[in-house]
PDB file of N, CA and C in Angstrom:
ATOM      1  N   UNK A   1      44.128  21.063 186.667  1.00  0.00           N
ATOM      2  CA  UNK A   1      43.770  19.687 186.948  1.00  0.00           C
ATOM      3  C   UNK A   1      42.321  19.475 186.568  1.00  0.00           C
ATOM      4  N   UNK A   2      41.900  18.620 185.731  1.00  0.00           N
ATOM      5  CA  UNK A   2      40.233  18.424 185.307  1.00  0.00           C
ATOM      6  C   UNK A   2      40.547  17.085 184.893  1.00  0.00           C
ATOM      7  N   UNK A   3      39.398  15.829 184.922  1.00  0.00           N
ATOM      8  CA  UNK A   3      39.396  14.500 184.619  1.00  0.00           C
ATOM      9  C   UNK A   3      37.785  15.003 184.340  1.00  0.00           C
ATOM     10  N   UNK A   4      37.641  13.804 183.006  1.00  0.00           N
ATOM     11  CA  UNK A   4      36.309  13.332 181.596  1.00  0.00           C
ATOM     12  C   UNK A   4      35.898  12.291 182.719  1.00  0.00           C
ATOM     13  N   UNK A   5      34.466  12.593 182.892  1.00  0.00           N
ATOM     14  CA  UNK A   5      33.725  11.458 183.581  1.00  0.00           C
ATOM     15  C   UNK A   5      32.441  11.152 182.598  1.00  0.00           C
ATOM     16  N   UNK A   6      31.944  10.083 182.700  1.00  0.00           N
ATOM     17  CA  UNK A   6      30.827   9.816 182.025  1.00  0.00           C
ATOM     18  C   UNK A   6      29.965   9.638 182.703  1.00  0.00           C
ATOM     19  N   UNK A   7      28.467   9.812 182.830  1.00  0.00           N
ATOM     20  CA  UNK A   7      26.825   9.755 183.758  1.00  0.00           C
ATOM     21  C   UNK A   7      25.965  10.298 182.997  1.00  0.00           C
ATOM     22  N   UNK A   8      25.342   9.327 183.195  1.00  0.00           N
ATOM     23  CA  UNK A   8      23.874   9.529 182.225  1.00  0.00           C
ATOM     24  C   UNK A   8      23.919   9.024 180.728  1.00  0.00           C
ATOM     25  N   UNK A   9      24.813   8.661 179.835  1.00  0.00           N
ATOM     26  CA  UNK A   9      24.965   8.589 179.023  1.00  0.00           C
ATOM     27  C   UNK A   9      26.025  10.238 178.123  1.00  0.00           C
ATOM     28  N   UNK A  10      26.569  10.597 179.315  1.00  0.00           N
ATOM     29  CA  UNK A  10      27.318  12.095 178.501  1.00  0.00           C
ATOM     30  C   UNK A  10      28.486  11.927 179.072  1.00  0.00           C
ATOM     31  N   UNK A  11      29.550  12.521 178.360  1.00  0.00           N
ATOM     32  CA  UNK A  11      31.011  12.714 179.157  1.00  0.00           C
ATOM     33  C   UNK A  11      30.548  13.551 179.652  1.00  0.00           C
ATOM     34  N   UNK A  12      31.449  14.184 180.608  1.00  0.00           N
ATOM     35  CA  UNK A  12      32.004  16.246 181.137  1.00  0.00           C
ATOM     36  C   UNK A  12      33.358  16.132 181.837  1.00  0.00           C
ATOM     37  N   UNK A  13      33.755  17.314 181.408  1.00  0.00           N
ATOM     38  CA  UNK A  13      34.773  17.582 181.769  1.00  0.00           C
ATOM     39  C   UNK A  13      34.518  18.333 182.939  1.00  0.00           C
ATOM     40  N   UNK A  14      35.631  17.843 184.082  1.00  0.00           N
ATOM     41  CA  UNK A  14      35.072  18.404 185.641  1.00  0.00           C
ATOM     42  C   UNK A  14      36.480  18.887 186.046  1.00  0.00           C
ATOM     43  N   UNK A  15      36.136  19.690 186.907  1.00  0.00           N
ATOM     44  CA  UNK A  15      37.329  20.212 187.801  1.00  0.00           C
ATOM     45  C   UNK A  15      37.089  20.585 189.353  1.00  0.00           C
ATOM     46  N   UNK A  16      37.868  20.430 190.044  1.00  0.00           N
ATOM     47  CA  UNK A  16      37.593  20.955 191.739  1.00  0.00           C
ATOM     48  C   UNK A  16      36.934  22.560 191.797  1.00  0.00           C
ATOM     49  N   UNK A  17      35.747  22.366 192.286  1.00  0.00           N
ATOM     50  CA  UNK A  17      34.698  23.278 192.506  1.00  0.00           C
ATOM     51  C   UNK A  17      34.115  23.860 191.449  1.00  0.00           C
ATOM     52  N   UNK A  18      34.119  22.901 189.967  1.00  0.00           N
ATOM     53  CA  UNK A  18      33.234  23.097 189.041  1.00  0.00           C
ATOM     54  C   UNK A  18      31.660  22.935 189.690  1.00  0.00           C
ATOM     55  N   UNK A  19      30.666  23.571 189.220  1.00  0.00           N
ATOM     56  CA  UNK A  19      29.330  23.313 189.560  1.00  0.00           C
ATOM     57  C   UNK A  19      28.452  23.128 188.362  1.00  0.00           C
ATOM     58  N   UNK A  20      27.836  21.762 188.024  1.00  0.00           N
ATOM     59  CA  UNK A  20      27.567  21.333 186.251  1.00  0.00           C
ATOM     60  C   UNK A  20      25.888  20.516 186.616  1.00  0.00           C
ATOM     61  N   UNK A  21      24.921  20.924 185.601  1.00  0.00           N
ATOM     62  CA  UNK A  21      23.867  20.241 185.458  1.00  0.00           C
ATOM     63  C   UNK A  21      24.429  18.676 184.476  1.00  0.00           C
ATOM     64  N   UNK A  22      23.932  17.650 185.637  1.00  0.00           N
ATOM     65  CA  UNK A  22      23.687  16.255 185.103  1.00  0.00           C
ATOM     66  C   UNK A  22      22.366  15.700 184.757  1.00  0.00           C
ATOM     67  N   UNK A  23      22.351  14.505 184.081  1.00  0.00           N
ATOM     68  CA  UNK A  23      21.293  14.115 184.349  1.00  0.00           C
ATOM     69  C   UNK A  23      20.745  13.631 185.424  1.00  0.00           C
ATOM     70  N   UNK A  24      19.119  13.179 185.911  1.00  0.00           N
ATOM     71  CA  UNK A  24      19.118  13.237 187.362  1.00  0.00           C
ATOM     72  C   UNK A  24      19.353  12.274 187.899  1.00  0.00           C
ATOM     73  N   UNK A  25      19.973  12.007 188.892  1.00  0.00           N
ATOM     74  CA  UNK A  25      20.147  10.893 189.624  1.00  0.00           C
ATOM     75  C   UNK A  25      19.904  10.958 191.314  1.00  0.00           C
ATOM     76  N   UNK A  26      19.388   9.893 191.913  1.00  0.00           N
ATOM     77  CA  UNK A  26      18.921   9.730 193.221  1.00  0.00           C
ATOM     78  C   UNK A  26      19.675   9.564 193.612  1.00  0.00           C
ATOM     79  N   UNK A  27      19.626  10.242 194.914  1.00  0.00           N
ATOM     80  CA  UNK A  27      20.678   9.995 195.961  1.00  0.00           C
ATOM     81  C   UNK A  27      20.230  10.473 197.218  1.00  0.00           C
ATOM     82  N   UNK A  28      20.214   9.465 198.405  1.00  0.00           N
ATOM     83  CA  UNK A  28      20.214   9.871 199.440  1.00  0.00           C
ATOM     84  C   UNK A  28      20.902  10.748 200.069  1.00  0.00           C
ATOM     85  N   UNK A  29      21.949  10.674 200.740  1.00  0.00           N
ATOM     86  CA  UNK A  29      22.669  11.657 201.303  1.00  0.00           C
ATOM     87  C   UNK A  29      23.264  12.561 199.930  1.00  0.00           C
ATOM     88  N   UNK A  30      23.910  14.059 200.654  1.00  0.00           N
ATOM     89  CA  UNK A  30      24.114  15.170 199.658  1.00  0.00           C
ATOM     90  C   UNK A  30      25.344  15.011 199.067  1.00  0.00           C
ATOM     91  N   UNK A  31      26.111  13.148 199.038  1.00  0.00           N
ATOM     92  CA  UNK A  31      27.190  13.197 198.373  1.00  0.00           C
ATOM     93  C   UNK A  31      27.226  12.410 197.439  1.00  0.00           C
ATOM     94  N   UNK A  32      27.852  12.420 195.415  1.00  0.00           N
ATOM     95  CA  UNK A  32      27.766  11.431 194.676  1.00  0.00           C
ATOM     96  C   UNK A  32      29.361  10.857 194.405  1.00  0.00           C
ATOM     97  N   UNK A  33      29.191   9.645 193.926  1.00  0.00           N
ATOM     98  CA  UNK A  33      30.841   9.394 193.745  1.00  0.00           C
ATOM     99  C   UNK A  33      30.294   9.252 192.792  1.00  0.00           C
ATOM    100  N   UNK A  34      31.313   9.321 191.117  1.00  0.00           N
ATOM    101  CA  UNK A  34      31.481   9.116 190.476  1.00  0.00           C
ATOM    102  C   UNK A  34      33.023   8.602 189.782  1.00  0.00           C
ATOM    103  N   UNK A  35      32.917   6.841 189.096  1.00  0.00           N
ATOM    104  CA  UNK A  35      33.891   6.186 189.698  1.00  0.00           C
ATOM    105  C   UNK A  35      34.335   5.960 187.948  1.00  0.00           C
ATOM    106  N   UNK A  36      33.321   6.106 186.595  1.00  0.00           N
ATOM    107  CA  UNK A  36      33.465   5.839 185.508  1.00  0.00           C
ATOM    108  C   UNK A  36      34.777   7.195 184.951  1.00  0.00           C
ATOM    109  N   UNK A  37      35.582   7.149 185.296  1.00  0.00           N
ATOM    110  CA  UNK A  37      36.960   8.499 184.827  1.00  0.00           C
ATOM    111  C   UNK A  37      37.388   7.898 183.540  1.00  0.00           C
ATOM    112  N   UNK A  38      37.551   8.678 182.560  1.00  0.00           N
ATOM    113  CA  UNK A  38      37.190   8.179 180.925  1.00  0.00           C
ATOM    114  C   UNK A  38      39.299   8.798 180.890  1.00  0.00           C
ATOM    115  N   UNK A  39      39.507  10.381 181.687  1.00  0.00           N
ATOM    116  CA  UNK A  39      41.430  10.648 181.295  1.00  0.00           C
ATOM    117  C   UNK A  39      40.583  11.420 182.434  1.00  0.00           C
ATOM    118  N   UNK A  40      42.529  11.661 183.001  1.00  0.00           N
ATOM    119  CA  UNK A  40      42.836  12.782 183.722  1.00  0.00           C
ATOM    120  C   UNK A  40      44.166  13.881 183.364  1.00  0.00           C
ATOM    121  N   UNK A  41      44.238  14.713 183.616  1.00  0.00           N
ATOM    122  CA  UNK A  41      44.918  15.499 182.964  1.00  0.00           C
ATOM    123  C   UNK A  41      45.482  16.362 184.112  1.00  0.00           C
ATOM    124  N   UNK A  42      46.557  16.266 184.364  1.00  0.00           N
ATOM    125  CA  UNK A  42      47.719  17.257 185.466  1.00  0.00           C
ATOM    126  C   UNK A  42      47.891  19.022 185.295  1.00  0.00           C
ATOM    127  N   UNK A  43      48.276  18.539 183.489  1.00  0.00           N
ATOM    128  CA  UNK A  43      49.148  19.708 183.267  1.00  0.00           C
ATOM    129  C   UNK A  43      48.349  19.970 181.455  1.00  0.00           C
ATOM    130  N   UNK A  44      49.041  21.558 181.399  1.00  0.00           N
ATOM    131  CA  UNK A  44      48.276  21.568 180.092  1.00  0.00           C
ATOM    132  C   UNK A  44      49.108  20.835 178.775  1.00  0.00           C
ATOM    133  N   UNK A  45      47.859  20.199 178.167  1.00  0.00           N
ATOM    134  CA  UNK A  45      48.495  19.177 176.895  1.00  0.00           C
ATOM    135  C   UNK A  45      49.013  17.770 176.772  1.00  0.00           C
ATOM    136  N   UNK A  46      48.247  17.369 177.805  1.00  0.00           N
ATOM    137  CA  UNK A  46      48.942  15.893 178.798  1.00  0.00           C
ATOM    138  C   UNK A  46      47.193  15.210 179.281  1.00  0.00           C
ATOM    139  N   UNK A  47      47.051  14.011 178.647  1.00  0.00           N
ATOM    140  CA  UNK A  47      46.040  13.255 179.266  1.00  0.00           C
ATOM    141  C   UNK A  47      46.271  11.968 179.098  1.00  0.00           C
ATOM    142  N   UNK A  48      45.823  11.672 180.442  1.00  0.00           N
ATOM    143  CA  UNK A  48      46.127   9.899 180.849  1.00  0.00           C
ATOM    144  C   UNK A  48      45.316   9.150 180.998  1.00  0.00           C
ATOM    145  N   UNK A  49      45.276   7.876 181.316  1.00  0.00           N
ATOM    146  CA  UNK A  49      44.004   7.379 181.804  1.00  0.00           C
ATOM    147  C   UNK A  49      44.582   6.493 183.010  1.00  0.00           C
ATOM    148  N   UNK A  50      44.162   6.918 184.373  1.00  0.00           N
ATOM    149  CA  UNK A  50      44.802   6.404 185.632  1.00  0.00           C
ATOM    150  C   UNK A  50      43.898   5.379 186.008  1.00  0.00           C
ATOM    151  N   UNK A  51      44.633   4.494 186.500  1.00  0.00           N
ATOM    152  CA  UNK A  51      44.091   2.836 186.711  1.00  0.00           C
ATOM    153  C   UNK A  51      43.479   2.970 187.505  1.00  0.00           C
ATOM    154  N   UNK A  52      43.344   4.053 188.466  1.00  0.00           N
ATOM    155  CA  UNK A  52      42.150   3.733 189.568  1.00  0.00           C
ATOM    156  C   UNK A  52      41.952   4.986 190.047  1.00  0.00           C
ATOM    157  N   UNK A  53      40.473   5.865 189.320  1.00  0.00           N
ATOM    158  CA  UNK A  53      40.284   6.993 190.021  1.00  0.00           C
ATOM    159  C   UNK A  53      39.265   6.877 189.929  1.00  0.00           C
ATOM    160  N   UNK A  54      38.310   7.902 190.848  1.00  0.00           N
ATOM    161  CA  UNK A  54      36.885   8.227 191.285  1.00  0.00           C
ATOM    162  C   UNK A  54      37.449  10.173 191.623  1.00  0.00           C
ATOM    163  N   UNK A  55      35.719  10.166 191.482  1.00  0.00           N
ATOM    164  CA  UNK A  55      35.685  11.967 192.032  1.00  0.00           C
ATOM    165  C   UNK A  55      34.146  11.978 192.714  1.00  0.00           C
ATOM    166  N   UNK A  56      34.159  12.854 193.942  1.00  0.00           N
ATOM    167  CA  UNK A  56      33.238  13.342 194.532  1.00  0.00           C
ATOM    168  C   UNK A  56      32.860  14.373 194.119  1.00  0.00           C
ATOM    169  N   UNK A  57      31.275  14.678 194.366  1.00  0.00           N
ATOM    170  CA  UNK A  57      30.663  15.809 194.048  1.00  0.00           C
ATOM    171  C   UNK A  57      29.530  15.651 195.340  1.00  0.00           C
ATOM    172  N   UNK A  58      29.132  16.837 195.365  1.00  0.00           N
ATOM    173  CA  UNK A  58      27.920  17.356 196.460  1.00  0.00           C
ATOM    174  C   UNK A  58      26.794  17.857 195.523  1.00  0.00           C
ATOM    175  N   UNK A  59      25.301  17.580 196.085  1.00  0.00           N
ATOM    176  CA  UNK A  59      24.271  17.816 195.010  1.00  0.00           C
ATOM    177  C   UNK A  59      23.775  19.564 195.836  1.00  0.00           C
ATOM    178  N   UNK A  60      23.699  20.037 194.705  1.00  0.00           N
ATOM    179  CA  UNK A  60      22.868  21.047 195.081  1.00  0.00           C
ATOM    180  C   UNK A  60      22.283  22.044 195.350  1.00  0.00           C
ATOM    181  N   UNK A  61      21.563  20.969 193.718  1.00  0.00           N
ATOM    182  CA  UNK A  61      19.548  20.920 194.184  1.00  0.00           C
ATOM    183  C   UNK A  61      19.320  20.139 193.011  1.00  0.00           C
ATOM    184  N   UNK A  62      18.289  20.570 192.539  1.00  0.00           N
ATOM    185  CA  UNK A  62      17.452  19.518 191.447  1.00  0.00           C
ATOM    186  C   UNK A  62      16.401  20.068 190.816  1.00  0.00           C
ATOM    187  N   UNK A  63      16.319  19.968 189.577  1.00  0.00           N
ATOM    188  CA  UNK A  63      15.195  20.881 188.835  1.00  0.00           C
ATOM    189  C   UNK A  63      14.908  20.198 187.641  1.00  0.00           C
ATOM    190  N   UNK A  64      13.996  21.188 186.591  1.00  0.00           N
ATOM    191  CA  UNK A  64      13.803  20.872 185.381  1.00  0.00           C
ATOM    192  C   UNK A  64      14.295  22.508 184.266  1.00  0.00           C
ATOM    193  N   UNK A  65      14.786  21.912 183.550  1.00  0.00           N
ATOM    194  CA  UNK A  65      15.430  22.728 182.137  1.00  0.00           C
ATOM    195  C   UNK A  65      13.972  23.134 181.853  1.00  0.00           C
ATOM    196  N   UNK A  66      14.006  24.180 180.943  1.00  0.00           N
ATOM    197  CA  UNK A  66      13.383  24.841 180.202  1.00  0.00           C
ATOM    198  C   UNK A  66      13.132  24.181 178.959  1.00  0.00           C
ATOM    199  N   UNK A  67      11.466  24.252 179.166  1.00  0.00           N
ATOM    200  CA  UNK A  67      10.791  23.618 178.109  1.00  0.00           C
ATOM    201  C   UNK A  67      10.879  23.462 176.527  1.00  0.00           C
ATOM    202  N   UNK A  68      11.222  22.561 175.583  1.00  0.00           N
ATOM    203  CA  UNK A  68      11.565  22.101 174.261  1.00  0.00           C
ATOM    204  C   UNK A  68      10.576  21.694 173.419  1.00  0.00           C
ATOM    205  N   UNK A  69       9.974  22.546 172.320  1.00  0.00           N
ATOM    206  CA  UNK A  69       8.839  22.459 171.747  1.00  0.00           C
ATOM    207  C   UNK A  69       9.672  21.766 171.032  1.00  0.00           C
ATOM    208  N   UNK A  70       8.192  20.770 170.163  1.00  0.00           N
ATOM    209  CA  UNK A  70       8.481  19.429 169.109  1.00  0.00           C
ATOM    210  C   UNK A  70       7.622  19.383 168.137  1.00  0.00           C
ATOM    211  N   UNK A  71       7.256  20.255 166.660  1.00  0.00           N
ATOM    212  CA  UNK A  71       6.716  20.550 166.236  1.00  0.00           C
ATOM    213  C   UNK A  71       6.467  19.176 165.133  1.00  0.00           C
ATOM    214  N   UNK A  72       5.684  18.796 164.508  1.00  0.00           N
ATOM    215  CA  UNK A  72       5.413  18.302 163.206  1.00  0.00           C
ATOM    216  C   UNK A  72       4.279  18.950 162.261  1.00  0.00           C
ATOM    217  N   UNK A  73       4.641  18.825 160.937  1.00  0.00           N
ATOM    218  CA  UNK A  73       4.112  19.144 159.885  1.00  0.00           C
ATOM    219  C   UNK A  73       3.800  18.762 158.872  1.00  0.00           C
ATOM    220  N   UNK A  74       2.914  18.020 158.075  1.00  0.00           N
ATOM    221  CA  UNK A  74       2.493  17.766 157.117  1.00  0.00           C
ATOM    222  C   UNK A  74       1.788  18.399 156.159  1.00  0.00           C
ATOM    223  N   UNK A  75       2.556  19.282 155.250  1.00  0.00           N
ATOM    224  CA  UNK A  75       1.689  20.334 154.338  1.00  0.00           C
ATOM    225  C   UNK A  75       0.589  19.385 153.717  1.00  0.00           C
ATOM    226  N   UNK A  76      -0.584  20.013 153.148  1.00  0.00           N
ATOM    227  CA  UNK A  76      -1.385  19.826 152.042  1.00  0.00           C
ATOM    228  C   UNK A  76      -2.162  18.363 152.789  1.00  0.00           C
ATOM    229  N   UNK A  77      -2.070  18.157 153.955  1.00  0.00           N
ATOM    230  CA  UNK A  77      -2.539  17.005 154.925  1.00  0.00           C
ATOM    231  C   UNK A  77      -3.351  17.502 155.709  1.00  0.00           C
ATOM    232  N   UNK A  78      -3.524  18.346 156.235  1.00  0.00           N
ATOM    233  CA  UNK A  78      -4.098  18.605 157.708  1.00  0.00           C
ATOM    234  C   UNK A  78      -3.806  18.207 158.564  1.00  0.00           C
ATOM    235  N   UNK A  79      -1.700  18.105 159.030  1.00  0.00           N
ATOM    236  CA  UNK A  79      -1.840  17.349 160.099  1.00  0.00           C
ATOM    237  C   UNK A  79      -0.833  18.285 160.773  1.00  0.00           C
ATOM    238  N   UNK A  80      -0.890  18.524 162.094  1.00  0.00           N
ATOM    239  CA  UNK A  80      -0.057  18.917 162.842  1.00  0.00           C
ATOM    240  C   UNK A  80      -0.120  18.662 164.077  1.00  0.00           C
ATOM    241  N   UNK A  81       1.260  18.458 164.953  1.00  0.00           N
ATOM    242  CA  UNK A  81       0.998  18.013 166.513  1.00  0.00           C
ATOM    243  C   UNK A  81       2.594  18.994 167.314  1.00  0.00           C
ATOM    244  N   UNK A  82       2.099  19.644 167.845  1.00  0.00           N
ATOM    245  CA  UNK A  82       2.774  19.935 168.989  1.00  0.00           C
ATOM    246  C   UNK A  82       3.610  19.544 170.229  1.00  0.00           C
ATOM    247  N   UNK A  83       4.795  19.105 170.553  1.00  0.00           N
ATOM    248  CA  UNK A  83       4.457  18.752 172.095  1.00  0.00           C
ATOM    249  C   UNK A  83       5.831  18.871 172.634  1.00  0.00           C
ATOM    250  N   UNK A  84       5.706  19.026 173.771  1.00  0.00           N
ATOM    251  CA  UNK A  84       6.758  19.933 174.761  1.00  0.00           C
ATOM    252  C   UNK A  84       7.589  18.692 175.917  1.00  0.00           C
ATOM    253  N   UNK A  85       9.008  18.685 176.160  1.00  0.00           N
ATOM    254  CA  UNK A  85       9.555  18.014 176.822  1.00  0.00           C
ATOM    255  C   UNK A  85      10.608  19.138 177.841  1.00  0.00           C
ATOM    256  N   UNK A  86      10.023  19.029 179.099  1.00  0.00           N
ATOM    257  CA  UNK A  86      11.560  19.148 180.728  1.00  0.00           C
ATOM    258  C   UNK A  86      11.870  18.274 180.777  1.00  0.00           C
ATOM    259  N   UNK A  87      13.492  18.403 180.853  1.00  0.00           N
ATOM    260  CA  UNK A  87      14.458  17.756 181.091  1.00  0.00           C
ATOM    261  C   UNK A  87      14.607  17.741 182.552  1.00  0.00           C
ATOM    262  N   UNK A  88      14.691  16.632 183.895  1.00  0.00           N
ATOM    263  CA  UNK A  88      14.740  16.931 184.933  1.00  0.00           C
ATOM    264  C   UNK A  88      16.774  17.028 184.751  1.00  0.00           C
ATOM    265  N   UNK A  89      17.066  17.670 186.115  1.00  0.00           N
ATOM    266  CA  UNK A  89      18.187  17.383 185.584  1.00  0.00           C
ATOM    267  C   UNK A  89      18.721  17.244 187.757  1.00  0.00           C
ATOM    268  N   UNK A  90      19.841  17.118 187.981  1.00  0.00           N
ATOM    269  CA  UNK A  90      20.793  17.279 189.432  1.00  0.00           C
ATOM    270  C   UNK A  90      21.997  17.979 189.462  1.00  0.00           C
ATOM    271  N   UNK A  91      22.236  19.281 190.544  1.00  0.00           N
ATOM    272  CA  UNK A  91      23.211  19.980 189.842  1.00  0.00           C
ATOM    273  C   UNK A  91      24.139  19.595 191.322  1.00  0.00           C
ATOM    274  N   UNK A  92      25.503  19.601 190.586  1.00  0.00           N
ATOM    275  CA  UNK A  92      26.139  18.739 191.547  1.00  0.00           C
ATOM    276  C   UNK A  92      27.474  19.918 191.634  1.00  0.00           C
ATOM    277  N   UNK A  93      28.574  20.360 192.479  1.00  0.00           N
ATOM    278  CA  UNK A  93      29.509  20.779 192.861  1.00  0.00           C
ATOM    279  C   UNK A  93      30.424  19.504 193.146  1.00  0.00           C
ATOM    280  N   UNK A  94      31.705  19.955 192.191  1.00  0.00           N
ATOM    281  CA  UNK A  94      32.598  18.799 192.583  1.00  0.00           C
ATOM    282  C   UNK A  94      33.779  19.168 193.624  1.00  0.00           C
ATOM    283  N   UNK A  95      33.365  18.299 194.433  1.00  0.00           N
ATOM    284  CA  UNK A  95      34.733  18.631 195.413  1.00  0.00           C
ATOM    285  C   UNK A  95      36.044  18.470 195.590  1.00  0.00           C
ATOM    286  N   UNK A  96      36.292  16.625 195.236  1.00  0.00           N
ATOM    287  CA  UNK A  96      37.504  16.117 194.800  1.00  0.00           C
ATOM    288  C   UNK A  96      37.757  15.615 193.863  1.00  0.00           C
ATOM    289  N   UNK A  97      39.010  15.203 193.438  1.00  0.00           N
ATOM    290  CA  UNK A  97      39.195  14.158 191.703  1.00  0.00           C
ATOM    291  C   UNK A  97      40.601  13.499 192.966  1.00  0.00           C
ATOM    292  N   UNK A  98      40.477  11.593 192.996  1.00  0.00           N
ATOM    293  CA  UNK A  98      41.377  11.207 193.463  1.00  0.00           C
ATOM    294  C   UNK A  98      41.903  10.386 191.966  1.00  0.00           C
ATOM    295  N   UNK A  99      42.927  10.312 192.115  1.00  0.00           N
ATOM    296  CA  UNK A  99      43.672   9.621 191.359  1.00  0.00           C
ATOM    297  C   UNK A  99      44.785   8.603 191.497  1.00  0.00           C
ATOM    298  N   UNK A 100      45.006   7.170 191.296  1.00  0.00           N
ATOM    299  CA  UNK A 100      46.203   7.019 191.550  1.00  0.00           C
ATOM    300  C   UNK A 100      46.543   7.106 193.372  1.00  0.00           C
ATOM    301  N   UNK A 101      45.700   7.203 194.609  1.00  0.00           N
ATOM    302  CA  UNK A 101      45.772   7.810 195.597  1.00  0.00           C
ATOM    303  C   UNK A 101      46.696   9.103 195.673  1.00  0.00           C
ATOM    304  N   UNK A 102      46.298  10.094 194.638  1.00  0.00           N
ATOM    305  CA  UNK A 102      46.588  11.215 194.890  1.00  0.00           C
ATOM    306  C   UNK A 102      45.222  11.948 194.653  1.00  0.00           C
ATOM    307  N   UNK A 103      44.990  13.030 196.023  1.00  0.00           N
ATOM    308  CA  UNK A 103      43.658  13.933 196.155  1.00  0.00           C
ATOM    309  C   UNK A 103      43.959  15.496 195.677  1.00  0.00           C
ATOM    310  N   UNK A 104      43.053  15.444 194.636  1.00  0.00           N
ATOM    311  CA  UNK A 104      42.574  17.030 194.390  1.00  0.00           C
ATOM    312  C   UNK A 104      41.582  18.063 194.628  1.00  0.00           C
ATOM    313  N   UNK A 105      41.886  18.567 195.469  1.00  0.00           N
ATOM    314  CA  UNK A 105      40.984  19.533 195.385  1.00  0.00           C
ATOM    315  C   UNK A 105      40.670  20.942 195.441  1.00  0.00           C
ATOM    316  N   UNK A 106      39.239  21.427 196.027  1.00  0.00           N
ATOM    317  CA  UNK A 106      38.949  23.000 195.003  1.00  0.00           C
ATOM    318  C   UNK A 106      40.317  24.128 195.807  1.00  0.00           C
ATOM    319  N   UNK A 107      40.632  24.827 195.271  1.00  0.00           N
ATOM    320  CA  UNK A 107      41.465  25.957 196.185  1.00  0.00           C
ATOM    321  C   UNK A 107      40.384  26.812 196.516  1.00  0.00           C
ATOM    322  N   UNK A 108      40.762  27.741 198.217  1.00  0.00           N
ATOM    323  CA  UNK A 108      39.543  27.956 198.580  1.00  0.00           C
ATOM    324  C   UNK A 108      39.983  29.324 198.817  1.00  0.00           C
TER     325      UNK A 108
END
């Protein structure tokens, strides 16, 4: 069982008690819904798109990725510039995928 969600501008493919870096998002309490479900998928080789699903996830924690040098170069110029980008990111554990009012979740 796994359903394609979209946040942040990315799909992912999620499943009950997957644990996945997103992009970051605020949130008060330690629970996110995510309600944008792009297919869901039962069985292998089978994807649908169900008229009304959402999935929960739990955050946690929150950080920054490892730093991404950004080099430029201009031969026979004298020009060069350096410069470095972290990605913050929110790492979230998914708990359920509802579908259709049918609930999935992690086996424990």
């Amino acid at each position: 069982m796994f359903a394609v969600i979209r946040t942040g501008g990315k799909q992912y493919r999620v499943a009950p008690g997957d644990v996945l870096k997103i992009e970051s998002v605020a949130s008060d309490d330690k629970t996110l819904e995510f309600s944008d479900v792009l297919g869901l998928s039962g069985e292998a080789g089978s994807m649908t798109k169900p008229s009304s699903a959402k999935v929960t996830a739990e955050v946690v924690g929150e950080g920054r990725a490892a730093k991404i040098l950004v080099f430029h170069l201009k031969r026979k110029k004298q020009y060069k510039k350096m410069q470095g980008h972290r990605q913050n990111f929110t790492e979230v554990r998914i708990k359920a995928i509802e579908a259709d009012g049918v609930t999935y979740t992690a086996e424990k």
